[in-house]
PDB file of N, CA and C in Angstrom:
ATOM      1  N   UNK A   1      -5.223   9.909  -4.375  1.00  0.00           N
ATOM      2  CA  UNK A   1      -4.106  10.611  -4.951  1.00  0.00           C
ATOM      3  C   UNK A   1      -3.232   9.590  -5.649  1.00  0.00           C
ATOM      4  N   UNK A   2      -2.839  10.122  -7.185  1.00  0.00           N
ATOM      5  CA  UNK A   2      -1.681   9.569  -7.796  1.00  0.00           C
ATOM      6  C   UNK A   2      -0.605   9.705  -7.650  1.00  0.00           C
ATOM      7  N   UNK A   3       0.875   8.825  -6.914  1.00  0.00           N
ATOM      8  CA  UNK A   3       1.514   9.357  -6.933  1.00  0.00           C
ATOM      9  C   UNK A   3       2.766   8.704  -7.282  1.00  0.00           C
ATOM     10  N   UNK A   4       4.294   9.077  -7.758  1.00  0.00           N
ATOM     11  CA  UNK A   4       4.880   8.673  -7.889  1.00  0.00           C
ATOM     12  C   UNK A   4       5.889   8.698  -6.643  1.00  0.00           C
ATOM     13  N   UNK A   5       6.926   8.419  -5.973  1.00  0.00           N
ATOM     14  CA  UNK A   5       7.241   8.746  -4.688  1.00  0.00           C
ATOM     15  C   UNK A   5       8.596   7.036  -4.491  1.00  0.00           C
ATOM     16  N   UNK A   6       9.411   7.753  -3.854  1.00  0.00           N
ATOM     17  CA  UNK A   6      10.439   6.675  -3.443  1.00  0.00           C
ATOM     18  C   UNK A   6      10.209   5.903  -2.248  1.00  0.00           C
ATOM     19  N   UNK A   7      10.232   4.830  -2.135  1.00  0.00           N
ATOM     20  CA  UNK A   7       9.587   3.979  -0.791  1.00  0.00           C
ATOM     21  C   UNK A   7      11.129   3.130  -0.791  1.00  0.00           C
ATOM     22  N   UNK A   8      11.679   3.005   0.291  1.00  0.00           N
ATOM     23  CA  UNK A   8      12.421   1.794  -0.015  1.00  0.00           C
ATOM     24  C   UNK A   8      11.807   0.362   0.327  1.00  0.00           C
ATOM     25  N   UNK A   9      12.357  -0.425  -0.614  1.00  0.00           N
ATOM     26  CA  UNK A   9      11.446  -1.603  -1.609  1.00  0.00           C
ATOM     27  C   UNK A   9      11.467  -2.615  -0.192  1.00  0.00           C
ATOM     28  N   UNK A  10      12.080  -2.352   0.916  1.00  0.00           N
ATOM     29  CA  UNK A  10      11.632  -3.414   2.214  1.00  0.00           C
ATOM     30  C   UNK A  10      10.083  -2.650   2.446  1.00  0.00           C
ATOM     31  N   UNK A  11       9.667  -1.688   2.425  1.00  0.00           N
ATOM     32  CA  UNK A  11       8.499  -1.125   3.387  1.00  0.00           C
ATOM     33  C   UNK A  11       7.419  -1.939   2.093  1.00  0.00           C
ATOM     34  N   UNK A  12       7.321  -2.343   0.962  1.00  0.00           N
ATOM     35  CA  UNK A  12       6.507  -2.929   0.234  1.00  0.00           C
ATOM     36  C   UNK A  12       5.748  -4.488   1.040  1.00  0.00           C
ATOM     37  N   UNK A  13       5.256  -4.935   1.083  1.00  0.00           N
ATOM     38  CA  UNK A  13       4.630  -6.124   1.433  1.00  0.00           C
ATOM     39  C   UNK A  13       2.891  -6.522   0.571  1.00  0.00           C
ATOM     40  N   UNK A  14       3.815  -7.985   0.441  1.00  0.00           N
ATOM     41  CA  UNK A  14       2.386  -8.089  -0.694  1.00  0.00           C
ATOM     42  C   UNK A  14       1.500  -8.703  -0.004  1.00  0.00           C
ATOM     43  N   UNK A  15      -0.053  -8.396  -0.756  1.00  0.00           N
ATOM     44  CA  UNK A  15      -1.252  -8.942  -0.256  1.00  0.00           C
ATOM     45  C   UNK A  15      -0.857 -10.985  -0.353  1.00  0.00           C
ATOM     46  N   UNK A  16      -1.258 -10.538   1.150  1.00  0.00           N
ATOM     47  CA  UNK A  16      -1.442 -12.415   1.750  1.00  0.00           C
ATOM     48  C   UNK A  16      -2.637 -13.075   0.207  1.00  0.00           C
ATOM     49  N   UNK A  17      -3.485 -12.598  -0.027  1.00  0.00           N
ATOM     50  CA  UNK A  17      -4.484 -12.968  -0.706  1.00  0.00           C
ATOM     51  C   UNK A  17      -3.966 -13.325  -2.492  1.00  0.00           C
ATOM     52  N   UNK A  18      -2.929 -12.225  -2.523  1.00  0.00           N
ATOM     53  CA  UNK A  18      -2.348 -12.612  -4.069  1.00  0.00           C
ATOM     54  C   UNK A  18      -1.665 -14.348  -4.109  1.00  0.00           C
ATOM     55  N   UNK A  19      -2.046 -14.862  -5.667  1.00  0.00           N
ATOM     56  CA  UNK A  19      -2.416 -15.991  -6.066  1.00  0.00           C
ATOM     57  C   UNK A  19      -0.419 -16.483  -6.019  1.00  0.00           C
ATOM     58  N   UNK A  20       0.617 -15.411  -6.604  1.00  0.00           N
ATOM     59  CA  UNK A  20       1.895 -16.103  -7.010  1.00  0.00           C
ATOM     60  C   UNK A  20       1.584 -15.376  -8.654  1.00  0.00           C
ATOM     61  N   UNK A  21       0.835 -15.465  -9.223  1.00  0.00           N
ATOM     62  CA  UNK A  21       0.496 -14.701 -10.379  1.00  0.00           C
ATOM     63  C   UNK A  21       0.555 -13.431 -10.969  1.00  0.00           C
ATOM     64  N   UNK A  22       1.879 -13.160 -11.635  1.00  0.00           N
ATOM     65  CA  UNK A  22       2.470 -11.518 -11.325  1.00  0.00           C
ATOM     66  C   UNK A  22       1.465 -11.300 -12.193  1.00  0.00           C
ATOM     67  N   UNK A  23      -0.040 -11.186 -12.549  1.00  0.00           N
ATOM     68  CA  UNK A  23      -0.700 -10.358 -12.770  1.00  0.00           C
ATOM     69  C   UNK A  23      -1.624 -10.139 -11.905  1.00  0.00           C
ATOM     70  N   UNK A  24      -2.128 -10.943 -10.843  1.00  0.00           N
ATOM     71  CA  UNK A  24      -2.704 -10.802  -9.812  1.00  0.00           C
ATOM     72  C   UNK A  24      -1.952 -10.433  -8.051  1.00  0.00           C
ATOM     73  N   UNK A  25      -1.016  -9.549  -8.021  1.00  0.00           N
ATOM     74  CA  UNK A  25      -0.084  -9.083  -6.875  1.00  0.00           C
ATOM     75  C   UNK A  25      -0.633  -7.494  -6.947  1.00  0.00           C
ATOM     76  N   UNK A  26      -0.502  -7.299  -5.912  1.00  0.00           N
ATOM     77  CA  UNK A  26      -0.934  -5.970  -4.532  1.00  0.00           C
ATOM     78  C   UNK A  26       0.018  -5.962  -3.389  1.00  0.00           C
ATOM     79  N   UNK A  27       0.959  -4.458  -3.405  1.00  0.00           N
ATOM     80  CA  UNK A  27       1.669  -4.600  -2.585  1.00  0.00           C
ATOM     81  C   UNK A  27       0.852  -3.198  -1.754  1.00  0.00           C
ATOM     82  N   UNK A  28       1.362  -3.056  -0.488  1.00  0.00           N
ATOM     83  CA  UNK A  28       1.475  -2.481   0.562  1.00  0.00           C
ATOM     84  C   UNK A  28       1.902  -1.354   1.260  1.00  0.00           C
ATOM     85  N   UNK A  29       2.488  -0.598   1.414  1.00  0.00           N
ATOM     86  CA  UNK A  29       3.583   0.010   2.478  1.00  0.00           C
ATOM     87  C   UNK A  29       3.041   1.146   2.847  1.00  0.00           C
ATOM     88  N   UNK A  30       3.536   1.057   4.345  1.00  0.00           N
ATOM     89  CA  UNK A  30       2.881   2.434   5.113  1.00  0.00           C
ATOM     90  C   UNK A  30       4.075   3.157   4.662  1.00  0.00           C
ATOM     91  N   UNK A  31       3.699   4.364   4.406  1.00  0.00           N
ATOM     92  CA  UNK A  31       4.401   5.369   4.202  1.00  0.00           C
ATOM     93  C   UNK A  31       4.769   6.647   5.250  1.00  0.00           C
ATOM     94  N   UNK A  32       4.314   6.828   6.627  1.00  0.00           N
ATOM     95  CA  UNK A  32       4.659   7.618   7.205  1.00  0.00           C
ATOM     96  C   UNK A  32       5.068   7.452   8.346  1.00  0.00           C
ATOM     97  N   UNK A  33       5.814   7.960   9.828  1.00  0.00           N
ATOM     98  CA  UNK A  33       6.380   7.587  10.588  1.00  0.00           C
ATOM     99  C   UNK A  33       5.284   7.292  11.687  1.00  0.00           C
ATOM    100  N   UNK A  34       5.479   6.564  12.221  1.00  0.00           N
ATOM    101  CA  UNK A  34       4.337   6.306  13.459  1.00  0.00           C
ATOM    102  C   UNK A  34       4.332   7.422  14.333  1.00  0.00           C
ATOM    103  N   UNK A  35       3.261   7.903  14.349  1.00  0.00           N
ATOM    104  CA  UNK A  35       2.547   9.135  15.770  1.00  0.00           C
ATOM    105  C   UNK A  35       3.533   7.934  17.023  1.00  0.00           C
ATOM    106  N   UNK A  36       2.780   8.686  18.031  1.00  0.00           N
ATOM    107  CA  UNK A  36       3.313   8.184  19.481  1.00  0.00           C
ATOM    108  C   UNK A  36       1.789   6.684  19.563  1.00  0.00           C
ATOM    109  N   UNK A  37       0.915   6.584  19.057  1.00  0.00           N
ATOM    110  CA  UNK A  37      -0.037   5.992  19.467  1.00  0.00           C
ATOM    111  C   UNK A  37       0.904   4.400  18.535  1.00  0.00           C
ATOM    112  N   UNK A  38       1.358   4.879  17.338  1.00  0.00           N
ATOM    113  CA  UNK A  38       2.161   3.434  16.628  1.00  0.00           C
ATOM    114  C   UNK A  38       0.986   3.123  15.275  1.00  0.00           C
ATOM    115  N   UNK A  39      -0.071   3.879  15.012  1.00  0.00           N
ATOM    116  CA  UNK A  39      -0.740   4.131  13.922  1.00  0.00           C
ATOM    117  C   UNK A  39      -0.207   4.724  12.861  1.00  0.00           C
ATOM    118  N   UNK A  40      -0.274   3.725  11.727  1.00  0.00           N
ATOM    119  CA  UNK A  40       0.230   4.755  10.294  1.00  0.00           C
ATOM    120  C   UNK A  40      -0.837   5.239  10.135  1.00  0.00           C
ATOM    121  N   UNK A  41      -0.123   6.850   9.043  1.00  0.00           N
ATOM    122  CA  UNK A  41      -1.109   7.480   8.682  1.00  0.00           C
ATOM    123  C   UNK A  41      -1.666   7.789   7.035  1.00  0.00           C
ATOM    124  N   UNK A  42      -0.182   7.046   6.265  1.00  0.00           N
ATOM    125  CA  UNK A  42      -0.948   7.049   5.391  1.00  0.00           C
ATOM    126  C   UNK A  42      -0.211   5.455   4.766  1.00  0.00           C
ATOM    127  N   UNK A  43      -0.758   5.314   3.724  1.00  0.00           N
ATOM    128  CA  UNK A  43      -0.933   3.681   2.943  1.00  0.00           C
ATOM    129  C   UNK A  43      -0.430   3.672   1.663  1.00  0.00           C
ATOM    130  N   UNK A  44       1.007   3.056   0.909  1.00  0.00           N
ATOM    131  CA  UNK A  44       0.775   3.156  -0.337  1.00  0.00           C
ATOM    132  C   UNK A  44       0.071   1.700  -0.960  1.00  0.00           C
ATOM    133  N   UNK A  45       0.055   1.728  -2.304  1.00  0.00           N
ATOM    134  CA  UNK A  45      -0.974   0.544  -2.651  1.00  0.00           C
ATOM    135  C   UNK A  45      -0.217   0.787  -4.126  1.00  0.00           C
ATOM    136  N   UNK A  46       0.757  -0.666  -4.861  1.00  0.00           N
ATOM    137  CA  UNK A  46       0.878  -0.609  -5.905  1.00  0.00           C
ATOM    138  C   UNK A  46       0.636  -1.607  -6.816  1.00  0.00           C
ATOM    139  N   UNK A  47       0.869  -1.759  -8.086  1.00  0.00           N
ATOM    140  CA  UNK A  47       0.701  -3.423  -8.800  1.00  0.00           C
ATOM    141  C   UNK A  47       2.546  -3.724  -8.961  1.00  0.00           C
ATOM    142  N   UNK A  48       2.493  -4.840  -7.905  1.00  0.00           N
ATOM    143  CA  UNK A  48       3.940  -5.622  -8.042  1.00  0.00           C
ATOM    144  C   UNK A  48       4.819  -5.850  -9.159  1.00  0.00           C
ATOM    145  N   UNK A  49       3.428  -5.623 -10.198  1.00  0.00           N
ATOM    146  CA  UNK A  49       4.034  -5.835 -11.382  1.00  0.00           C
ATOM    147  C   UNK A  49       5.040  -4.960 -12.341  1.00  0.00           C
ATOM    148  N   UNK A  50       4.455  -3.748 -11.785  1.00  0.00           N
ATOM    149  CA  UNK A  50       5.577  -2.498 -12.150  1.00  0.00           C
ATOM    150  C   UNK A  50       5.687  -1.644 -10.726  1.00  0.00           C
ATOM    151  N   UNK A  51       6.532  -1.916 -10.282  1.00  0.00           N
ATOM    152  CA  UNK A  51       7.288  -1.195  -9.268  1.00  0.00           C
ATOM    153  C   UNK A  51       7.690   0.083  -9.133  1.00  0.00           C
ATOM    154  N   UNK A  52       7.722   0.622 -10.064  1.00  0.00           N
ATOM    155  CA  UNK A  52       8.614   1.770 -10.546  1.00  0.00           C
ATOM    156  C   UNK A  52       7.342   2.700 -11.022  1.00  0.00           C
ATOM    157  N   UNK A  53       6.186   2.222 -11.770  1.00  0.00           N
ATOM    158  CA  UNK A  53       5.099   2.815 -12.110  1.00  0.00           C
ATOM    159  C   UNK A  53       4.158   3.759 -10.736  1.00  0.00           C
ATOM    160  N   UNK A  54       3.452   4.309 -10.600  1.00  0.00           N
ATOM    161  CA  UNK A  54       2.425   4.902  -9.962  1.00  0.00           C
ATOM    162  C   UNK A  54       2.207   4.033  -8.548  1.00  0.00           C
ATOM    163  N   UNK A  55       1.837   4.847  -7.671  1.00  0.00           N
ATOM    164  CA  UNK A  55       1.207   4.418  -6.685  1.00  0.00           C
ATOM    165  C   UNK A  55       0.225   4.905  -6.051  1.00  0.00           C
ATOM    166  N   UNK A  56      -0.900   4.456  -5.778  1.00  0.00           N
ATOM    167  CA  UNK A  56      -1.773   5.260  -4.758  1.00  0.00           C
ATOM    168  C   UNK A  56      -1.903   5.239  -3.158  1.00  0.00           C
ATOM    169  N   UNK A  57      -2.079   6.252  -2.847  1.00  0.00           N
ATOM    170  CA  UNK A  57      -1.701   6.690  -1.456  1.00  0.00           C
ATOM    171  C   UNK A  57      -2.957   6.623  -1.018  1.00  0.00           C
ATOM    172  N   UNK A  58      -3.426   6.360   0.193  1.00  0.00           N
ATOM    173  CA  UNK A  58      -4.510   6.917   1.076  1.00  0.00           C
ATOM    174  C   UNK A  58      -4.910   7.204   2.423  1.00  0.00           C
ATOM    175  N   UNK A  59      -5.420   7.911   2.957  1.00  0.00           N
ATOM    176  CA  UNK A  59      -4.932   8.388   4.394  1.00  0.00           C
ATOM    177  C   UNK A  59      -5.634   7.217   5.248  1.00  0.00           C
ATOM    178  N   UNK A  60      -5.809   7.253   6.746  1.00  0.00           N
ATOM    179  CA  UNK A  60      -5.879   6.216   7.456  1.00  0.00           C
ATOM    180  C   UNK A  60      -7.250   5.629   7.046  1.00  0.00           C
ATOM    181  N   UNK A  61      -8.128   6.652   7.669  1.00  0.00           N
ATOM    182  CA  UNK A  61      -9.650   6.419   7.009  1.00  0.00           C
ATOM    183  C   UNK A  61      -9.988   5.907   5.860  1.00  0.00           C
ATOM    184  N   UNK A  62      -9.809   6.430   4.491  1.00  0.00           N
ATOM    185  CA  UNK A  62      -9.390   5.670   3.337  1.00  0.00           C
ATOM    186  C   UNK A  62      -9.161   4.361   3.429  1.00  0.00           C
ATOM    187  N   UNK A  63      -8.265   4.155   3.412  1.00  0.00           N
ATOM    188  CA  UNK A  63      -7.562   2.614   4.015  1.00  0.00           C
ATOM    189  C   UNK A  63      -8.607   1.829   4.943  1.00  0.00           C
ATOM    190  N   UNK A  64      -9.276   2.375   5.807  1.00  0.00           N
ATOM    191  CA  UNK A  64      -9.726   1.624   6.829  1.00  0.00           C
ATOM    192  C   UNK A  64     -11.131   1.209   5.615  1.00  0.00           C
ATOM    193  N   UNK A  65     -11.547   1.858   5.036  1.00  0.00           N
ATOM    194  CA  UNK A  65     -13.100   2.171   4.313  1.00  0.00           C
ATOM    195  C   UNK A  65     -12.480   1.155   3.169  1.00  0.00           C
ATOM    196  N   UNK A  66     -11.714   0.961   2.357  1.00  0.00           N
ATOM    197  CA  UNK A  66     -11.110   0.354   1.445  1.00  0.00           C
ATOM    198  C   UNK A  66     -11.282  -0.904   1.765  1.00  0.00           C
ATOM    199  N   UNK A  67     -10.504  -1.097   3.452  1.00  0.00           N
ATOM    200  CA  UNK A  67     -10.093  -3.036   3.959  1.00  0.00           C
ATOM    201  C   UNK A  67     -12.128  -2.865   4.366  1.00  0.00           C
ATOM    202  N   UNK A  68     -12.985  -1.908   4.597  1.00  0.00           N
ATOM    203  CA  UNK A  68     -14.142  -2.606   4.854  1.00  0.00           C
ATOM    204  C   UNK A  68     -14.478  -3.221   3.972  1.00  0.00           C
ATOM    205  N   UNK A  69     -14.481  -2.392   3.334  1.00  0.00           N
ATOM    206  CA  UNK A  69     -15.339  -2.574   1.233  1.00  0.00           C
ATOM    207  C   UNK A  69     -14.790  -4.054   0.590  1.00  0.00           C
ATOM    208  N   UNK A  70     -13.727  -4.858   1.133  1.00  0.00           N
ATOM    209  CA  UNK A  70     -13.379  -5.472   0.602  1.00  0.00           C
ATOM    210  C   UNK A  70     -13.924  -6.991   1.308  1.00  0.00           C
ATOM    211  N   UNK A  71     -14.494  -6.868   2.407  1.00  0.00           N
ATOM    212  CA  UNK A  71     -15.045  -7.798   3.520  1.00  0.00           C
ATOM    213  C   UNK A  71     -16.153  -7.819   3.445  1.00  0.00           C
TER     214      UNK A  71
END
């Protein structure tokens, strides 16, 4: 899902892996309140570079299948 959506800009955190190179930055932020277990449930994912632009969301699974794919 595409989405546009207000996060406040502390819940952002950028990928450990980005270079310092604002064309190579990936930020972060869970977007929903923790269940009782302390699991987010869903993930936003943006380019640092425009903040204000689009973000994609994805639910836990997603996310989990995403950090495999990337290992």
């Amino acid at each position: 899902m595409n989405a546009h959506f207000s996060v406040p800009e502390g819940a952002w955190h950028k990928s450990s892996y980005s270079d310092g190179v604002p064309s190579n930055c990936v930020e972060v932020a869970d977007l929903t309140p923790h269940p009782a277990g302390g699991v987010c449930v869903d993930v936003g994912i943006r380019d640092s570079k425009n903040p204000q632009g689009p973000a994609l969301t994805l639910g836990l699974p997603a996310w989990k299948a995403f950090l495999a794919g990337l290992r």
